[in-house]
N, C-alpha and C. Protein backbone atom coordinates (compact mmCIF):
# COMPACT_ATOMS: atom_id res chain seq x y z
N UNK A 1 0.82 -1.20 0.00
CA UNK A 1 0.00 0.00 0.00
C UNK A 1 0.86 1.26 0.00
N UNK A 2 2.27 1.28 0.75
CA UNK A 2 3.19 2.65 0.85
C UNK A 2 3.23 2.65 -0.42
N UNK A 3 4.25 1.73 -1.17
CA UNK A 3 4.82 2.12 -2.51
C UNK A 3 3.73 2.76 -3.52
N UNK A 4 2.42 2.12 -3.58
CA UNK A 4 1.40 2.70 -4.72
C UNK A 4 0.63 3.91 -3.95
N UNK A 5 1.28 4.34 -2.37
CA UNK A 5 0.44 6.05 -2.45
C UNK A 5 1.93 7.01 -2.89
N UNK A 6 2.97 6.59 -2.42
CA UNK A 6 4.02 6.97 -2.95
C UNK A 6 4.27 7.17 -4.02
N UNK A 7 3.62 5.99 -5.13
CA UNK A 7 4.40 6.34 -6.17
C UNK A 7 5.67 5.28 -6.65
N UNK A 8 6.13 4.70 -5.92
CA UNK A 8 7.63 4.55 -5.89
C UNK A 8 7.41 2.63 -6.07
N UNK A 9 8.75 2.39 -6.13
CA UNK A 9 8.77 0.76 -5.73
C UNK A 9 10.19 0.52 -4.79
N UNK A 10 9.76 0.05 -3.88
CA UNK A 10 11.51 -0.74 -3.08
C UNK A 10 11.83 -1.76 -3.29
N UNK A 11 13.17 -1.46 -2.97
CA UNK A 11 13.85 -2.75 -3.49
C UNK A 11 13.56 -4.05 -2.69
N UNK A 12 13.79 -5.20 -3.32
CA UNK A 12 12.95 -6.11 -2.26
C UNK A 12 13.88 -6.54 -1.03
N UNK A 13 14.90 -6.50 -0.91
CA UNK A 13 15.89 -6.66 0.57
C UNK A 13 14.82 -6.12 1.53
N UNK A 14 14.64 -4.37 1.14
CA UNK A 14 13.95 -3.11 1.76
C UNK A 14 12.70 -3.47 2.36
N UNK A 15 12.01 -4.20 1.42
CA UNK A 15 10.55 -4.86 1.81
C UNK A 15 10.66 -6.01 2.53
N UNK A 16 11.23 -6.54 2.85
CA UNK A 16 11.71 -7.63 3.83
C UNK A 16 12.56 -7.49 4.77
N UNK A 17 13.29 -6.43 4.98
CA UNK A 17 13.39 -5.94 6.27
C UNK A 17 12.37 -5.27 6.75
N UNK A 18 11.54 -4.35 6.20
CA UNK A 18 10.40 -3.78 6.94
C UNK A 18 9.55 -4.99 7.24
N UNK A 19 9.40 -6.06 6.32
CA UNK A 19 8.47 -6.94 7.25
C UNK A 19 9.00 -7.33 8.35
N UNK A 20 10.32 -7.92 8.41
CA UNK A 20 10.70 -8.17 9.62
C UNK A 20 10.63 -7.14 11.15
N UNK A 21 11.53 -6.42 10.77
CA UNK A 21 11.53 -5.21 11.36
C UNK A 21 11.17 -4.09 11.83
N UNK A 22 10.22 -3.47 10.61
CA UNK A 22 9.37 -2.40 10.44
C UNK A 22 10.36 -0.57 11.17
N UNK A 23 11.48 -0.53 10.74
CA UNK A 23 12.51 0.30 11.64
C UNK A 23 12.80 -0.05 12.83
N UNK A 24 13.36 1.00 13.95
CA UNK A 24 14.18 0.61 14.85
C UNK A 24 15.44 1.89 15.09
N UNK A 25 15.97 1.36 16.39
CA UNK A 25 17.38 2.38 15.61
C UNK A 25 18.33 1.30 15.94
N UNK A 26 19.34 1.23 15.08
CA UNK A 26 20.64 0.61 14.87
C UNK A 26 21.79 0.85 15.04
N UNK A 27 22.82 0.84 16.19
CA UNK A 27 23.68 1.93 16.16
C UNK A 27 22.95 3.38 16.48
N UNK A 28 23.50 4.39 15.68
CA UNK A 28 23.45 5.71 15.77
C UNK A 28 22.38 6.20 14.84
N UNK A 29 21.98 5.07 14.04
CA UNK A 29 21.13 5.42 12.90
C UNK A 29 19.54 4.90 12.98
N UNK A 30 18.72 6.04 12.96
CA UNK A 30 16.79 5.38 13.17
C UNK A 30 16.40 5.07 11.72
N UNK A 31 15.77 4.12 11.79
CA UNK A 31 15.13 3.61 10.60
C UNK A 31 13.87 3.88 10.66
N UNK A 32 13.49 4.13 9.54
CA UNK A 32 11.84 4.73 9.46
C UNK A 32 11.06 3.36 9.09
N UNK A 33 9.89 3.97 9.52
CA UNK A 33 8.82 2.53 10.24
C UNK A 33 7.73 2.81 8.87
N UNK A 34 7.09 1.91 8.40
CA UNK A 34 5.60 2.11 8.01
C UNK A 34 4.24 1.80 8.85
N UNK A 35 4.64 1.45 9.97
CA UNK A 35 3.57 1.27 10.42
C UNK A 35 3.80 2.51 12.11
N UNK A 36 4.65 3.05 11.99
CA UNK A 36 4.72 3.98 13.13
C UNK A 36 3.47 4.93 13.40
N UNK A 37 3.86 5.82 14.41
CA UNK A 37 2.38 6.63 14.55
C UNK A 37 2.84 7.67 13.69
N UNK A 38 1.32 8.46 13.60
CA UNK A 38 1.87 9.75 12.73
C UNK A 38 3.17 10.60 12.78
N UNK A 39 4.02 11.05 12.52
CA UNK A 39 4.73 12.07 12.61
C UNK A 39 6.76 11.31 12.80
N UNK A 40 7.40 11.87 13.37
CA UNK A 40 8.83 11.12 13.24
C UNK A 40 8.79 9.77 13.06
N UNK A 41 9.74 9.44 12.24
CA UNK A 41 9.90 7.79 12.20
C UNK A 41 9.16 7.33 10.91
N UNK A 42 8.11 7.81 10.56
CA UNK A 42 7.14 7.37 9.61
C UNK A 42 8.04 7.35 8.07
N UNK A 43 8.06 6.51 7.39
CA UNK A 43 8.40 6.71 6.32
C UNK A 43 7.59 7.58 5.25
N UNK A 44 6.32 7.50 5.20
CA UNK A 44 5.63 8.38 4.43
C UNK A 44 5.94 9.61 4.64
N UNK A 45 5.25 9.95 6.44
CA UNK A 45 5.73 11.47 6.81
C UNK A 45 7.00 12.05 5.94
N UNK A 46 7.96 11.19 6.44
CA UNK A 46 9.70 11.80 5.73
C UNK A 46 9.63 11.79 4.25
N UNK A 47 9.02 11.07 3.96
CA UNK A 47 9.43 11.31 2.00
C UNK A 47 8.45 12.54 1.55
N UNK A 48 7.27 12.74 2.17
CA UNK A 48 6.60 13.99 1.35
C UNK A 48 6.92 14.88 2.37
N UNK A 49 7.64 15.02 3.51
CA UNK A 49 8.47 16.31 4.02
C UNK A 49 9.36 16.62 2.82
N UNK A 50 10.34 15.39 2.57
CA UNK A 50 11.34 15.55 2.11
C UNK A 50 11.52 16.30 0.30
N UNK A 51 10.26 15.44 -0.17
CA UNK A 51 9.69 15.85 -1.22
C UNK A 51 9.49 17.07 -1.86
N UNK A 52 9.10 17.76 -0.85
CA UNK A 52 8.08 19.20 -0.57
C UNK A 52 9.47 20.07 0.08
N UNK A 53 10.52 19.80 0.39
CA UNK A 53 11.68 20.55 0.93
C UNK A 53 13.11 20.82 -0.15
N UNK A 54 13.24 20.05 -0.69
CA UNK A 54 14.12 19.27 -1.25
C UNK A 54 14.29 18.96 -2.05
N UNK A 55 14.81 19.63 -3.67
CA UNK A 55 14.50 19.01 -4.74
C UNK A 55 15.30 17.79 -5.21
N UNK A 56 16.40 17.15 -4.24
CA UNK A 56 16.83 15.95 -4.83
C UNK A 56 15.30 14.74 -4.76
N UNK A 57 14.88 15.35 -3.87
CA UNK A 57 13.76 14.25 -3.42
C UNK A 57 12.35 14.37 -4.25
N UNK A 58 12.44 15.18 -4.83
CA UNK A 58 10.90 15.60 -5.83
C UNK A 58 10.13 14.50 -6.66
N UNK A 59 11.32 14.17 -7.32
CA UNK A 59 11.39 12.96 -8.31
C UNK A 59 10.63 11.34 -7.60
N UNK A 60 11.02 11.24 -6.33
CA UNK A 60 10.85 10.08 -5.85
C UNK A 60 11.81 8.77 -6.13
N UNK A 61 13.15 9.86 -7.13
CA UNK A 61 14.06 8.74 -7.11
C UNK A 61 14.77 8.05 -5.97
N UNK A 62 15.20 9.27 -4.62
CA UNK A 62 15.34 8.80 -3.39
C UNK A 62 14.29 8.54 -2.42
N UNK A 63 14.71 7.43 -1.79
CA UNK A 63 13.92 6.83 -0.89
C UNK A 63 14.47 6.83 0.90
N UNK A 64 14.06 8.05 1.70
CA UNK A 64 14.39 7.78 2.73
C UNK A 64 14.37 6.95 3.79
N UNK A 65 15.02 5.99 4.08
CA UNK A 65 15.34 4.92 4.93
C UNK A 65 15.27 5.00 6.53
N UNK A 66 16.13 6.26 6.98
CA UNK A 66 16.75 6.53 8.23
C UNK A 66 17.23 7.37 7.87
N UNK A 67 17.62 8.22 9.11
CA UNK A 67 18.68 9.21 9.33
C UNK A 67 19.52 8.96 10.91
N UNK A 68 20.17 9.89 11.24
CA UNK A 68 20.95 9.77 12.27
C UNK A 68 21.15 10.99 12.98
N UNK A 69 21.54 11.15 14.17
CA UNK A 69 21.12 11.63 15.08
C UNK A 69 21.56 13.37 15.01
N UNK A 70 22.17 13.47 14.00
CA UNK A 70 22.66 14.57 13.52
C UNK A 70 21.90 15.37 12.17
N UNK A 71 20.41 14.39 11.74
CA UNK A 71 19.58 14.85 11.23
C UNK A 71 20.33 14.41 9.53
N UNK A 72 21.40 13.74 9.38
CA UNK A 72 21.58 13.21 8.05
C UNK A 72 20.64 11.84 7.67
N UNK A 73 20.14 12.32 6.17
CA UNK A 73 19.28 11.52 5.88
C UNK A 73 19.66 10.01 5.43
N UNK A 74 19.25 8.96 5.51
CA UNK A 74 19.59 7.65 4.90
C UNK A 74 19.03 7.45 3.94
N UNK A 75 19.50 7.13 2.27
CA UNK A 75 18.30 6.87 1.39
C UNK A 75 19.06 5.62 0.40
């Protein structure tokens, strides 16, 4: 359901760690959730922030993953 309101497709590693997993933080680095509550963490939230901020991200060629605690993005 993310990828077709998105737009986008992940790679399948990506989709099988979120099943497993669904984010987390790892180390120093948070992984964004699809099933989180509204707002931080959410993967949707972050890609149409990011989208709407950001023109590397417009396209939907990057896909934000995580970032880290210093606010660098993971994609």
């Amino acid at each position: 359901e993310l990828e077709k309101s998105l737009g986008v497709t992940f790679p399948a590693g990506y989709v099988e760690f979120l099943r497993n997993f669904d984010g987390g933080e790892f180390r120093l680095v948070r992984m964004f959730s699809v099933a989180a509550e509204r707002g931080y963490g959410r993967i949707e939230d972050q890609m149409l922030f990011l989208r709407n901020n950001l023109p590397a991200f417009a396209d939907g060629y990057l896909i934000p993953i995580g970032d880290d605690f210093g606010g660098n993005v993971y994609c």
